[in-house]
Structure formats: C-alpha cells, structure tokens
PDB file of N, CA and C in Angstrom:
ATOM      1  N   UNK A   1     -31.601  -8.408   2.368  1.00  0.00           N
ATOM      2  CA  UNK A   1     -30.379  -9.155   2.518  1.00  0.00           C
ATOM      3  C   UNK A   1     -29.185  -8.296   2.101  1.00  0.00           C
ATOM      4  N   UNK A   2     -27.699  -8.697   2.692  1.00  0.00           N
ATOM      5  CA  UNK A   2     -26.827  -7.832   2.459  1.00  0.00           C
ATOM      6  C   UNK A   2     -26.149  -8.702   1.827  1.00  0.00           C
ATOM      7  N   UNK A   3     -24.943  -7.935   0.358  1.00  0.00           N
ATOM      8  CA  UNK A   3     -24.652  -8.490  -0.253  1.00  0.00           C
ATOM      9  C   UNK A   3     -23.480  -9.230   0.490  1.00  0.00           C
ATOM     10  N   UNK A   4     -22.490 -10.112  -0.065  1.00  0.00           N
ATOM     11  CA  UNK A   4     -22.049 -11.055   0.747  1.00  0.00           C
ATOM     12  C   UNK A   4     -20.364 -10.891  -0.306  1.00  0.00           C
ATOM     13  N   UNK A   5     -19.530 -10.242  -0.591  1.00  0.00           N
ATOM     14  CA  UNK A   5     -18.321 -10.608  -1.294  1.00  0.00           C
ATOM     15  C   UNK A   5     -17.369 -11.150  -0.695  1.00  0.00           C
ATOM     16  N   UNK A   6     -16.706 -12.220  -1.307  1.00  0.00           N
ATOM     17  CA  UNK A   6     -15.701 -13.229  -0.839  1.00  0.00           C
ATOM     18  C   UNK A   6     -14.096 -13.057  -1.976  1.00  0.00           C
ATOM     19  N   UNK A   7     -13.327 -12.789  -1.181  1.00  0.00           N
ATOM     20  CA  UNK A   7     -12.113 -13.051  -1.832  1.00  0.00           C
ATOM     21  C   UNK A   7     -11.396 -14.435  -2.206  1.00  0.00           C
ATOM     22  N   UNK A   8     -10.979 -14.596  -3.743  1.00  0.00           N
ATOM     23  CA  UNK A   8     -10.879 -16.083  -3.628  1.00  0.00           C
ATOM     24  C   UNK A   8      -9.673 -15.898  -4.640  1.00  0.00           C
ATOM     25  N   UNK A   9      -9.033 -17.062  -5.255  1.00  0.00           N
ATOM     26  CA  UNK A   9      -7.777 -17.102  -5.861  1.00  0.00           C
ATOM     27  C   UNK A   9      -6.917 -16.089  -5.708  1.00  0.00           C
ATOM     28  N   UNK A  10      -6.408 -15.647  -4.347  1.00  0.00           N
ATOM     29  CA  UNK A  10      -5.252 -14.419  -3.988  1.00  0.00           C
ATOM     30  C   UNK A  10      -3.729 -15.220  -4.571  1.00  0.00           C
ATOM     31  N   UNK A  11      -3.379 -14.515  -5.183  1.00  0.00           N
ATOM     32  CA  UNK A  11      -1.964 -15.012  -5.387  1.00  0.00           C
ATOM     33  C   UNK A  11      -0.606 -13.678  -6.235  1.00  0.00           C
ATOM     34  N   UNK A  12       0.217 -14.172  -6.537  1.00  0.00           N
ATOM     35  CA  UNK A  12       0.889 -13.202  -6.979  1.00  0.00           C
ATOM     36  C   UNK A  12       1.167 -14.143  -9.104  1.00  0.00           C
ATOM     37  N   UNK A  13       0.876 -12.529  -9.435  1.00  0.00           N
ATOM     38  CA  UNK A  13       1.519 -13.393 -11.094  1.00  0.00           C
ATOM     39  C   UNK A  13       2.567 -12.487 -11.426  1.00  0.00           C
ATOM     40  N   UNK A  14       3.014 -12.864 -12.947  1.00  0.00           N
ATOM     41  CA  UNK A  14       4.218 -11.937 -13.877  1.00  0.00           C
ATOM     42  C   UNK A  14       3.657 -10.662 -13.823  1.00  0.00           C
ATOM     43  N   UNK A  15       2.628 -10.105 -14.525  1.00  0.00           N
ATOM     44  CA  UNK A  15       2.013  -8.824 -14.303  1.00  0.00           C
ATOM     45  C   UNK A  15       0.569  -8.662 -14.988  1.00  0.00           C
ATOM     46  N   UNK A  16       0.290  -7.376 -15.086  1.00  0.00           N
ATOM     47  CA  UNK A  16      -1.082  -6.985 -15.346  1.00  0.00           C
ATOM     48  C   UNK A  16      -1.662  -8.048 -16.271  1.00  0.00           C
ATOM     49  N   UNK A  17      -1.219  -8.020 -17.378  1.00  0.00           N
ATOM     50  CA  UNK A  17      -1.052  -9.367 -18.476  1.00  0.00           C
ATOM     51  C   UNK A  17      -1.091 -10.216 -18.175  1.00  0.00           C
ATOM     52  N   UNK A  18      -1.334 -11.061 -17.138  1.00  0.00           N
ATOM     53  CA  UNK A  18      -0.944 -12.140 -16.590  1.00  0.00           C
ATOM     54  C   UNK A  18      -2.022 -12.839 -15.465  1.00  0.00           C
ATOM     55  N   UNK A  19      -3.088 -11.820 -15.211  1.00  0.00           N
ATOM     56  CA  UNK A  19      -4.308 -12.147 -14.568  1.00  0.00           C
ATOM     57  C   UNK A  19      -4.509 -13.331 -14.447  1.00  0.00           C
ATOM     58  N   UNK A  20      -4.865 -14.527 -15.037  1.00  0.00           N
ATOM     59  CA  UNK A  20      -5.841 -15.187 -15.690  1.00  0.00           C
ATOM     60  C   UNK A  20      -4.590 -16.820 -15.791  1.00  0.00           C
ATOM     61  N   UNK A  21      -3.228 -16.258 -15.553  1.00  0.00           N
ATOM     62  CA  UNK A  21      -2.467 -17.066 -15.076  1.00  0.00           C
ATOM     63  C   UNK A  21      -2.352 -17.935 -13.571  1.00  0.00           C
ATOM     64  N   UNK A  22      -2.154 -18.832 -13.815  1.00  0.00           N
ATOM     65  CA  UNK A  22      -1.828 -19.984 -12.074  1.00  0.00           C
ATOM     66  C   UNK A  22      -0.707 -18.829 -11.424  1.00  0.00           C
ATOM     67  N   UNK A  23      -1.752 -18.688 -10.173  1.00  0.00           N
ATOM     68  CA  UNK A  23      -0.992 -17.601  -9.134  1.00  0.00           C
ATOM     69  C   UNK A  23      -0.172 -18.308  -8.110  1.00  0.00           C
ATOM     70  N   UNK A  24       0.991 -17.763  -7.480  1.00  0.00           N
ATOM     71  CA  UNK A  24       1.678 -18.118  -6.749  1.00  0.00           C
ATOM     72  C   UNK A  24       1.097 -17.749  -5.297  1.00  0.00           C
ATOM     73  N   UNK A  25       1.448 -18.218  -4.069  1.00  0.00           N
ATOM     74  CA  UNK A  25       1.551 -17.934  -3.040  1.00  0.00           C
ATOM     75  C   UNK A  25       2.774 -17.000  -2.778  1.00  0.00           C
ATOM     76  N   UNK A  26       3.842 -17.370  -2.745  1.00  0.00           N
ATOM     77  CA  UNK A  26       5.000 -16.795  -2.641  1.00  0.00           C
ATOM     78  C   UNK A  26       5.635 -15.662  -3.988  1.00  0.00           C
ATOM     79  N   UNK A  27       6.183 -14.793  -3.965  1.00  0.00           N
ATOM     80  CA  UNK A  27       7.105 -14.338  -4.930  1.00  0.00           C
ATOM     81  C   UNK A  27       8.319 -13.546  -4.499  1.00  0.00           C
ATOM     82  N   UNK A  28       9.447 -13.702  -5.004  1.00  0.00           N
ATOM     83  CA  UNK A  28      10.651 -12.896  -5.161  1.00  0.00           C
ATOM     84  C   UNK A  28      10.866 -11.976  -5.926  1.00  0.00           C
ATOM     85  N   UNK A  29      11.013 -10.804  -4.725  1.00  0.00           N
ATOM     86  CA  UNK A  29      10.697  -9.599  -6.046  1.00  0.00           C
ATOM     87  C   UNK A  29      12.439  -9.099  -5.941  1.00  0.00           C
ATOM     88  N   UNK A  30      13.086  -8.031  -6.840  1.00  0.00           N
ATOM     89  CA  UNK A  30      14.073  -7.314  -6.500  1.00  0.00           C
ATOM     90  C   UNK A  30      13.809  -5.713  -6.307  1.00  0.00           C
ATOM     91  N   UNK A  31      14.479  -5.550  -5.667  1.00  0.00           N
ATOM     92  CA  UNK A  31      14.417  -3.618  -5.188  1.00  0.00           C
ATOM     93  C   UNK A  31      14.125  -2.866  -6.414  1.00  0.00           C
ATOM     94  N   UNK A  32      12.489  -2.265  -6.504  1.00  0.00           N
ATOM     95  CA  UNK A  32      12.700  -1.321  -7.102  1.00  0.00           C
ATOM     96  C   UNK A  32      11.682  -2.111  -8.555  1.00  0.00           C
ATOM     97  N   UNK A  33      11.188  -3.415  -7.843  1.00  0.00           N
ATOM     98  CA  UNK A  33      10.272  -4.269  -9.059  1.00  0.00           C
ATOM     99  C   UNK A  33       8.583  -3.741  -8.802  1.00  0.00           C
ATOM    100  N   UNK A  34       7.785  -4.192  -9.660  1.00  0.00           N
ATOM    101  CA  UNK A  34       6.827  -4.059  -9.356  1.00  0.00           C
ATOM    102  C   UNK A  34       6.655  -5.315  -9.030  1.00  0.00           C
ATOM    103  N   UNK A  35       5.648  -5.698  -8.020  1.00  0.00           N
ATOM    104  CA  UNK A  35       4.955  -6.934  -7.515  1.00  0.00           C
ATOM    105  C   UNK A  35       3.490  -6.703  -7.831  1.00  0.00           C
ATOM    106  N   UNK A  36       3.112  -7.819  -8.780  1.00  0.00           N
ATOM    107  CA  UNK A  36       1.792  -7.811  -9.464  1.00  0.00           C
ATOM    108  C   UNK A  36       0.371  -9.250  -8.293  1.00  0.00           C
ATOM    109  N   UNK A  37      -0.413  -8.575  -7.674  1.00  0.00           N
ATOM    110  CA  UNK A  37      -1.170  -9.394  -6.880  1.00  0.00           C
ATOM    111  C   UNK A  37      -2.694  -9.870  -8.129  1.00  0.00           C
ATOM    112  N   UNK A  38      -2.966 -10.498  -8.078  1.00  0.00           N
ATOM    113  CA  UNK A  38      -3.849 -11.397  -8.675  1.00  0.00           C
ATOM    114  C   UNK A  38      -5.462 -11.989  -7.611  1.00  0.00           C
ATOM    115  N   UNK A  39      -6.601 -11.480  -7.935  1.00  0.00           N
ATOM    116  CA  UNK A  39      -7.485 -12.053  -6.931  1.00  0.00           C
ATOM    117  C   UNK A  39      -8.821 -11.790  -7.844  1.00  0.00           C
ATOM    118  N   UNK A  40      -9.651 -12.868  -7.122  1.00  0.00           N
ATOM    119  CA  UNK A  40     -10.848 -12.786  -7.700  1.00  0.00           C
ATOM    120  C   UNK A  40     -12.209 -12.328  -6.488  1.00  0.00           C
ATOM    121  N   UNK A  41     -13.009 -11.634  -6.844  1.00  0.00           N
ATOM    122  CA  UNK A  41     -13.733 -11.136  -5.944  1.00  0.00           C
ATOM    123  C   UNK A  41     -15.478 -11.575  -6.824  1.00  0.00           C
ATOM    124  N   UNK A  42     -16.060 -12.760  -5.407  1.00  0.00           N
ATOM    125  CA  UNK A  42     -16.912 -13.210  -5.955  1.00  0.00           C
ATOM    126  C   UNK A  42     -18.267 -13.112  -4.981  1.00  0.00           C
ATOM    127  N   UNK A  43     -19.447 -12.548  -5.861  1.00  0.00           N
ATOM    128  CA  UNK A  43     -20.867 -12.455  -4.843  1.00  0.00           C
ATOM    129  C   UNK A  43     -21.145 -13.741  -4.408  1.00  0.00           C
ATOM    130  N   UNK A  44     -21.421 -13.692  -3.667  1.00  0.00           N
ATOM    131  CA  UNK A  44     -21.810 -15.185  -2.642  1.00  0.00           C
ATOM    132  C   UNK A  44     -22.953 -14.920  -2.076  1.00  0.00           C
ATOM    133  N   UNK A  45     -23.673 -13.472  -2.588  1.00  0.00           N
ATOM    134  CA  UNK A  45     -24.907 -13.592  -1.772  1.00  0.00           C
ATOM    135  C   UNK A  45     -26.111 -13.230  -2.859  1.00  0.00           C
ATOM    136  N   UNK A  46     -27.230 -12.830  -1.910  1.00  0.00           N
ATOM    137  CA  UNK A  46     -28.793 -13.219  -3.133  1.00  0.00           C
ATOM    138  C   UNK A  46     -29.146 -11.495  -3.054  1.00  0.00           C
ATOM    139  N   UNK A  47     -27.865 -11.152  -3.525  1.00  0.00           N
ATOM    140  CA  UNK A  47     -28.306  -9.442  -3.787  1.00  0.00           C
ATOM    141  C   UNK A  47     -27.169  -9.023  -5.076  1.00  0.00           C
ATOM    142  N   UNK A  48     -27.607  -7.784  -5.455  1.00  0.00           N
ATOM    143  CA  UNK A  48     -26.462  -7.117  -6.894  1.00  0.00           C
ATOM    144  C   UNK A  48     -25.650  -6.148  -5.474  1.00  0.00           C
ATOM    145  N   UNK A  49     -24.365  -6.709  -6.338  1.00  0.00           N
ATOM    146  CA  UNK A  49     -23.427  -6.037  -5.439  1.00  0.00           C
ATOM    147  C   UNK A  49     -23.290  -4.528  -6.695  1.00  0.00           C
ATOM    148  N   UNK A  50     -23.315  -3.308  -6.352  1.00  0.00           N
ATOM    149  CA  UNK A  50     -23.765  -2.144  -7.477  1.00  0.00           C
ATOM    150  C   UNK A  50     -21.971  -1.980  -7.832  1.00  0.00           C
ATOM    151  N   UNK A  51     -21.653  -1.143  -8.978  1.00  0.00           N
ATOM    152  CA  UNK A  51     -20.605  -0.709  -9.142  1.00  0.00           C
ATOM    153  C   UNK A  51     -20.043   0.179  -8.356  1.00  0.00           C
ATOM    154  N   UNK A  52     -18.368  -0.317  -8.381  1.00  0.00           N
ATOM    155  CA  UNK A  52     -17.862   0.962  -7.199  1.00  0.00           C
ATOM    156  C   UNK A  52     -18.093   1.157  -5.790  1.00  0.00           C
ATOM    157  N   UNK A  53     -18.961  -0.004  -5.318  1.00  0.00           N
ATOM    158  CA  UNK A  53     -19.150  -0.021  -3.799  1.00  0.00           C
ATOM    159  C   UNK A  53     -18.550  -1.017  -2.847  1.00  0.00           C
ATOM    160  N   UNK A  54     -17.327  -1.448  -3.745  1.00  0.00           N
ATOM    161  CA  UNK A  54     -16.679  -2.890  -3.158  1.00  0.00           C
ATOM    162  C   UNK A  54     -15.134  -2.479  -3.191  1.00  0.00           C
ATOM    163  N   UNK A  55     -14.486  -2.065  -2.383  1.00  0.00           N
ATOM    164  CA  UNK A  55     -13.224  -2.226  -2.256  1.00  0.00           C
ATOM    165  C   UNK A  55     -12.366  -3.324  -1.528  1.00  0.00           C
ATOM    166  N   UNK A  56     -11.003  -3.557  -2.241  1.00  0.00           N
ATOM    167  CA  UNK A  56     -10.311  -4.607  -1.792  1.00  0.00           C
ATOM    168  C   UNK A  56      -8.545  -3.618  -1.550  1.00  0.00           C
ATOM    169  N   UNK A  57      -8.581  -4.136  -0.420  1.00  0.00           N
ATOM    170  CA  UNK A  57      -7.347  -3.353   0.307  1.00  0.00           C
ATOM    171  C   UNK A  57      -6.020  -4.229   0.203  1.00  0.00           C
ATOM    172  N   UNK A  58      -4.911  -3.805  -0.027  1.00  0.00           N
ATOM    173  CA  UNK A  58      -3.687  -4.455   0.432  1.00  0.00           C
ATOM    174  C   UNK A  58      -3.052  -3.805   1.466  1.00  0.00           C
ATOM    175  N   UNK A  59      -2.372  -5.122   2.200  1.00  0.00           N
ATOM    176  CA  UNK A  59      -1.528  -4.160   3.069  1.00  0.00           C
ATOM    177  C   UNK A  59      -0.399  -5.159   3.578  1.00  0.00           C
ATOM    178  N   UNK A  60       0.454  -3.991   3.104  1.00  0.00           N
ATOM    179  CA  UNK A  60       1.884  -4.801   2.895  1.00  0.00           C
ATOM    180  C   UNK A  60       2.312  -4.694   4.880  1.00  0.00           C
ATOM    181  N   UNK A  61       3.072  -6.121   4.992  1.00  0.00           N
ATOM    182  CA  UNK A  61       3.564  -6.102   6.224  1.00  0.00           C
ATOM    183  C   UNK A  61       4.294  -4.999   6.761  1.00  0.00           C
ATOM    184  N   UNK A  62       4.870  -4.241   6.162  1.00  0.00           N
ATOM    185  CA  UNK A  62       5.739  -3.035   6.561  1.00  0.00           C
ATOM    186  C   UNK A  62       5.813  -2.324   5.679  1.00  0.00           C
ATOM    187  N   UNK A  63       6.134  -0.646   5.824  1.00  0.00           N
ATOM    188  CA  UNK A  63       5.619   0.018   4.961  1.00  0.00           C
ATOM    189  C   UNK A  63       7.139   0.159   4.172  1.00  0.00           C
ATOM    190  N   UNK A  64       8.404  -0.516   4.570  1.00  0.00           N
ATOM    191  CA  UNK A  64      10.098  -0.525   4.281  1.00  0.00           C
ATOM    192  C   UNK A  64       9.532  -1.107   2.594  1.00  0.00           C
ATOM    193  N   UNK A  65       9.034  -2.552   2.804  1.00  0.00           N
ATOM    194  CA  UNK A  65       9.073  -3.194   1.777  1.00  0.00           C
ATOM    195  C   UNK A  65       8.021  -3.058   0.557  1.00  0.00           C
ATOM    196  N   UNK A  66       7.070  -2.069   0.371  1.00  0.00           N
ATOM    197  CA  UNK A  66       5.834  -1.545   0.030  1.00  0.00           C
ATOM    198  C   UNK A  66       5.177  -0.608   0.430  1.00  0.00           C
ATOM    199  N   UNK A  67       4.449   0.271  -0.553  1.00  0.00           N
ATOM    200  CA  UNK A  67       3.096   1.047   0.166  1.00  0.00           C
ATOM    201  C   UNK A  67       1.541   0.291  -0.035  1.00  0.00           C
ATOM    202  N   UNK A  68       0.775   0.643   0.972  1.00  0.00           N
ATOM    203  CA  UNK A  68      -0.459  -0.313   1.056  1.00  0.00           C
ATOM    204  C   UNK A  68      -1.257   0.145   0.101  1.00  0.00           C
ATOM    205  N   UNK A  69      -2.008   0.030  -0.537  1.00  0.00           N
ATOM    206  CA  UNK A  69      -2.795  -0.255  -1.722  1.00  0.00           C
ATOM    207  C   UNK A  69      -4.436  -0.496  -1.723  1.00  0.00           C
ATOM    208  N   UNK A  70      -4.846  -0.088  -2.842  1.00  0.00           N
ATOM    209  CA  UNK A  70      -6.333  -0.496  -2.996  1.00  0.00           C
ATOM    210  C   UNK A  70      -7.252  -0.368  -4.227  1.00  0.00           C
ATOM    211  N   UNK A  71      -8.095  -1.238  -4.648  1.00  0.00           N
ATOM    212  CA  UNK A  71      -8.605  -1.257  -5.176  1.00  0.00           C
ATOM    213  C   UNK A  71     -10.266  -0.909  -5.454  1.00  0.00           C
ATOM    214  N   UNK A  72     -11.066  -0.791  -5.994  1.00  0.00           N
ATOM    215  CA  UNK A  72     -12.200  -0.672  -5.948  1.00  0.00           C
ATOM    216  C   UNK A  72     -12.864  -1.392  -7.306  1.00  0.00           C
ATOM    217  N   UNK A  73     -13.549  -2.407  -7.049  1.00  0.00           N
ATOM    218  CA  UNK A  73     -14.545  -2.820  -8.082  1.00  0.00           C
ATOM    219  C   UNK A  73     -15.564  -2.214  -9.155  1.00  0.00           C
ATOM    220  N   UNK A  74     -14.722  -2.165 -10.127  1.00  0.00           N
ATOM    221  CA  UNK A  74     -15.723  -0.707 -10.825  1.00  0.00           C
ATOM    222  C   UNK A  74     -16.604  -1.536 -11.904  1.00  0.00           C
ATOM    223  N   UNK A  75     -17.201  -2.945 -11.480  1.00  0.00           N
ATOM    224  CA  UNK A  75     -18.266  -3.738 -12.264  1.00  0.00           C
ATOM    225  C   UNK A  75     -19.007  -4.069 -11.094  1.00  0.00           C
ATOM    226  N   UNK A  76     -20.222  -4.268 -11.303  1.00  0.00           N
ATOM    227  CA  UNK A  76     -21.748  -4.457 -10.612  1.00  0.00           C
ATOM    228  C   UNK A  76     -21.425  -5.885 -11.182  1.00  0.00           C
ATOM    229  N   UNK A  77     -22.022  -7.115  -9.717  1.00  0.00           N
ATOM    230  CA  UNK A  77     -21.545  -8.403  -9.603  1.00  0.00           C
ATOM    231  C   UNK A  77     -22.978  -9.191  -9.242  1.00  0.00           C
ATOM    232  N   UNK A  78     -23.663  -9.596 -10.591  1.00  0.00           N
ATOM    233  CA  UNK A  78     -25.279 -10.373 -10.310  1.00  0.00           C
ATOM    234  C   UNK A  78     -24.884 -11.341  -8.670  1.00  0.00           C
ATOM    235  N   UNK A  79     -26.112 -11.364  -7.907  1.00  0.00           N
ATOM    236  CA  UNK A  79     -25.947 -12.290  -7.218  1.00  0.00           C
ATOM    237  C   UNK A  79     -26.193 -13.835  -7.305  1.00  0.00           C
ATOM    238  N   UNK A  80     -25.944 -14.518  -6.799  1.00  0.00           N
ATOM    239  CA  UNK A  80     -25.353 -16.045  -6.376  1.00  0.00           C
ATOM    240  C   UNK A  80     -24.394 -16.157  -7.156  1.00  0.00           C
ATOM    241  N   UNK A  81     -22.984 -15.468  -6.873  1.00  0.00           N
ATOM    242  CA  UNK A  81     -21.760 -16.099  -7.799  1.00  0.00           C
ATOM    243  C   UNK A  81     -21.050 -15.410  -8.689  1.00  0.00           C
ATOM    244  N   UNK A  82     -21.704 -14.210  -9.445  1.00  0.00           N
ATOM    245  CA  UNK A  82     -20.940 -13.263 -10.285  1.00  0.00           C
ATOM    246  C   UNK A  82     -19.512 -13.298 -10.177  1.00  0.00           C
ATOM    247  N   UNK A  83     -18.573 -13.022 -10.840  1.00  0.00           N
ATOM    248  CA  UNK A  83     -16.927 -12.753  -9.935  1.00  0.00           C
ATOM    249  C   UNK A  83     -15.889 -12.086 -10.873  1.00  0.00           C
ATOM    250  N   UNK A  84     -15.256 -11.457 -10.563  1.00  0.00           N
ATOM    251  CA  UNK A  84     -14.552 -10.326 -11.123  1.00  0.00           C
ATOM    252  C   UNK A  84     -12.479 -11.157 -10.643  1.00  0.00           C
ATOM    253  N   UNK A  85     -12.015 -10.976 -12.060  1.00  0.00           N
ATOM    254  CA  UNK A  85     -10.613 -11.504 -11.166  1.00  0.00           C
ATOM    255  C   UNK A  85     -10.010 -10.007 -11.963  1.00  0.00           C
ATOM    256  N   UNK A  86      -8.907  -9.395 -10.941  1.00  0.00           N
ATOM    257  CA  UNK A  86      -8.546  -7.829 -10.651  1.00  0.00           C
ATOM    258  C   UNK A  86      -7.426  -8.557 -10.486  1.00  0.00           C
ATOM    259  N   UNK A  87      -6.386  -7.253 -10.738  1.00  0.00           N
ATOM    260  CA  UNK A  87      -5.259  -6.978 -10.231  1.00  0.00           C
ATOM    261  C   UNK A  87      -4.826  -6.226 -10.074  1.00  0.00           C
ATOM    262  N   UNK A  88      -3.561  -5.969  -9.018  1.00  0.00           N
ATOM    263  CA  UNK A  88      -2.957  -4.321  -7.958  1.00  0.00           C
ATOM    264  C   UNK A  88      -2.067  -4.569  -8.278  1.00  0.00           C
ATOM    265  N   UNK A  89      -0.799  -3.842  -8.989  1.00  0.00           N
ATOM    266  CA  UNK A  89       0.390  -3.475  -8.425  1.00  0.00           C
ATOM    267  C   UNK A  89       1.255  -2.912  -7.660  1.00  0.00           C
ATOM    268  N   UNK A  90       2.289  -3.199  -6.558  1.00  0.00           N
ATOM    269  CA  UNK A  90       2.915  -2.370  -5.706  1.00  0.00           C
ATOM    270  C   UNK A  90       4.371  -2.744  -6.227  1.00  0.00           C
ATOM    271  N   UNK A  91       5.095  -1.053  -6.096  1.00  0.00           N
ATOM    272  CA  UNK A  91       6.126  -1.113  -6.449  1.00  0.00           C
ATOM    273  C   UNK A  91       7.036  -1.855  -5.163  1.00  0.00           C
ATOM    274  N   UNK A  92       7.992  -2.633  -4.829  1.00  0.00           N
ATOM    275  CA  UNK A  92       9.347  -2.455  -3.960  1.00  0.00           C
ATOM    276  C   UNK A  92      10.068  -1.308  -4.050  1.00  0.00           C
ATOM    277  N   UNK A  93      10.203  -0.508  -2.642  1.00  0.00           N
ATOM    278  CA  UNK A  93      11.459   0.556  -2.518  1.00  0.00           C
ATOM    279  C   UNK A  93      12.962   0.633  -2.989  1.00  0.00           C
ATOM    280  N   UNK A  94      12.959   0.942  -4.208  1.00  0.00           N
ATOM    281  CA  UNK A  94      14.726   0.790  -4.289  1.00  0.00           C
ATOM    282  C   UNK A  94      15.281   0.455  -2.799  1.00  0.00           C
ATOM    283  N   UNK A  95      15.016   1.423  -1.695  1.00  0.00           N
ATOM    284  CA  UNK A  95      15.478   1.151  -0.892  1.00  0.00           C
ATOM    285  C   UNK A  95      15.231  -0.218   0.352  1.00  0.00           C
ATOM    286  N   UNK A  96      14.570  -0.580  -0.188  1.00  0.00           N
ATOM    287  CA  UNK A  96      13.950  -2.045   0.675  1.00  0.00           C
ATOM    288  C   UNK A  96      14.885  -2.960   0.930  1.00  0.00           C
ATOM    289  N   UNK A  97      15.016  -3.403   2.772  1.00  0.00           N
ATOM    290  CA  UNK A  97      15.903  -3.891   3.543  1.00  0.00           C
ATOM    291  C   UNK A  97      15.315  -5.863   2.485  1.00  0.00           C
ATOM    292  N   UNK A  98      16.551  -6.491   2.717  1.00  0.00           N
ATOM    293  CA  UNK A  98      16.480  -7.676   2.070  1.00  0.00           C
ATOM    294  C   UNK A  98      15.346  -8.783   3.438  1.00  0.00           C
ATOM    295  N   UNK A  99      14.888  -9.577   2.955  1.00  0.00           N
ATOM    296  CA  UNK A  99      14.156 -10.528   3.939  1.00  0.00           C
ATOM    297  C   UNK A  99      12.486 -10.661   3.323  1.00  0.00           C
ATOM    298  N   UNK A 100      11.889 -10.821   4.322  1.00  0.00           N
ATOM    299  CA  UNK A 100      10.379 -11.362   3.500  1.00  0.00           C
ATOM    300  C   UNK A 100       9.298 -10.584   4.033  1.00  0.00           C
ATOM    301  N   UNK A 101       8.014 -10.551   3.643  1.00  0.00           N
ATOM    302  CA  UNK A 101       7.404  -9.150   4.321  1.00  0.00           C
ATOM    303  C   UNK A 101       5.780 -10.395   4.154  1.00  0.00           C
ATOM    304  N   UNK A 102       4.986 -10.056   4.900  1.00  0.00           N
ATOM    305  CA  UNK A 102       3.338 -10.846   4.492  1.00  0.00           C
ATOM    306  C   UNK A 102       2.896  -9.664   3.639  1.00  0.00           C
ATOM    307  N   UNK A 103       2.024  -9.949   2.843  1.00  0.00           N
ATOM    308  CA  UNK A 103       0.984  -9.172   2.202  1.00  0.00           C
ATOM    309  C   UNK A 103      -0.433  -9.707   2.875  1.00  0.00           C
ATOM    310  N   UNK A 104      -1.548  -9.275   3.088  1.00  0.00           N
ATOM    311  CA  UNK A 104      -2.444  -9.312   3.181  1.00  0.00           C
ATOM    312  C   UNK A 104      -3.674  -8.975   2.225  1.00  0.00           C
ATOM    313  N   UNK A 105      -4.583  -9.449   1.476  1.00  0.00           N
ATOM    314  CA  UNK A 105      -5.803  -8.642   1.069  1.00  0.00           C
ATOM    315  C   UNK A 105      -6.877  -8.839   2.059  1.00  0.00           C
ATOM    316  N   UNK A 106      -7.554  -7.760   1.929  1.00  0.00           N
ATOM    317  CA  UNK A 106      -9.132  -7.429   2.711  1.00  0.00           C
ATOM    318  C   UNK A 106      -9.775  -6.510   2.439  1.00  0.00           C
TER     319      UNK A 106
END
C-alpha cells in the first residue's frame, strides 16, 4: 500500500509562534512583511510515511507578490492518522503592486 498524505487546517497566522493558533483564510499583509502560512499534514493511510520524503509546496499566485516556497517533512508520520502542523514563511516584495494574489499549498 502507498502511503496516503492529506493537507488539512491551511490557513494563515501572526507567525512562526503562532502555529497552533485559529488560522485565517484571508490575510493582509504590507510590502516588505513576512506572511506566515500554517498547515497540518496528516497520514491517512495504513503505511509509515519515512522522514523527509513528504514535501509541501507553496505557490504564490504571481511571482510580483511572493516567491514560491517549500517545505519538507522532516518527522516520520505512523499510519492511520499521525499529523504534523508546519509552518512556511514568505516574505512580500517591498516592491509588490497593491491588490490580492491566491496562495495555493500542494
């Protein structure tokens, strides 16, 4: 069987510190902030997911308002359910045009 990881509570918080806080959908950042993403990455299947073999990608709608990002799971996740909650930071471009951008994880 292949292991099975599911992304679950994606949201944005205050920062690194802040994991473990009620995540937003939305956030307002200003030019030149860091934007702190918040997610939990959970086995859903009947295998050990091993360390370091699970990456989780961001990718900012345009590269004006962010650079895309990534993570890698550096804990081994027992199967049926284990779950790891992580967080990425991406800076905003001082120079970043004003308006709204999607983020994506995958």
């Amino acid at each position: 069987m292949l292991p099975d990881a599911k992304l679950q509570f994606v949201g944005f918080v205050k920062g690194l510190d802040n994991l473990r806080d009620a995540e937003v959908n939305a956030w307002q950042a200003s030019k030149g902030e860091n934007v702190t993403i918040s997610f939990s990455v959970k086995n859903e299947g009947k295998t050990i997911i091993e360390a370091n073999t699970t990456r989780v990608y961001v990718d900012m709608g345009t590269s004006r308002m962010g650079s895309n990002n990534s993570l890698t799971v550096g804990n081994a996740m027992a199967k049926g359910g284990t779950s790891n909650t992580l967080g990425l930071q991406i800076q905003v471009p001082k120079d970043a045009p004003n308006g709204e951008t999607e983020v994506m994880l995958h």
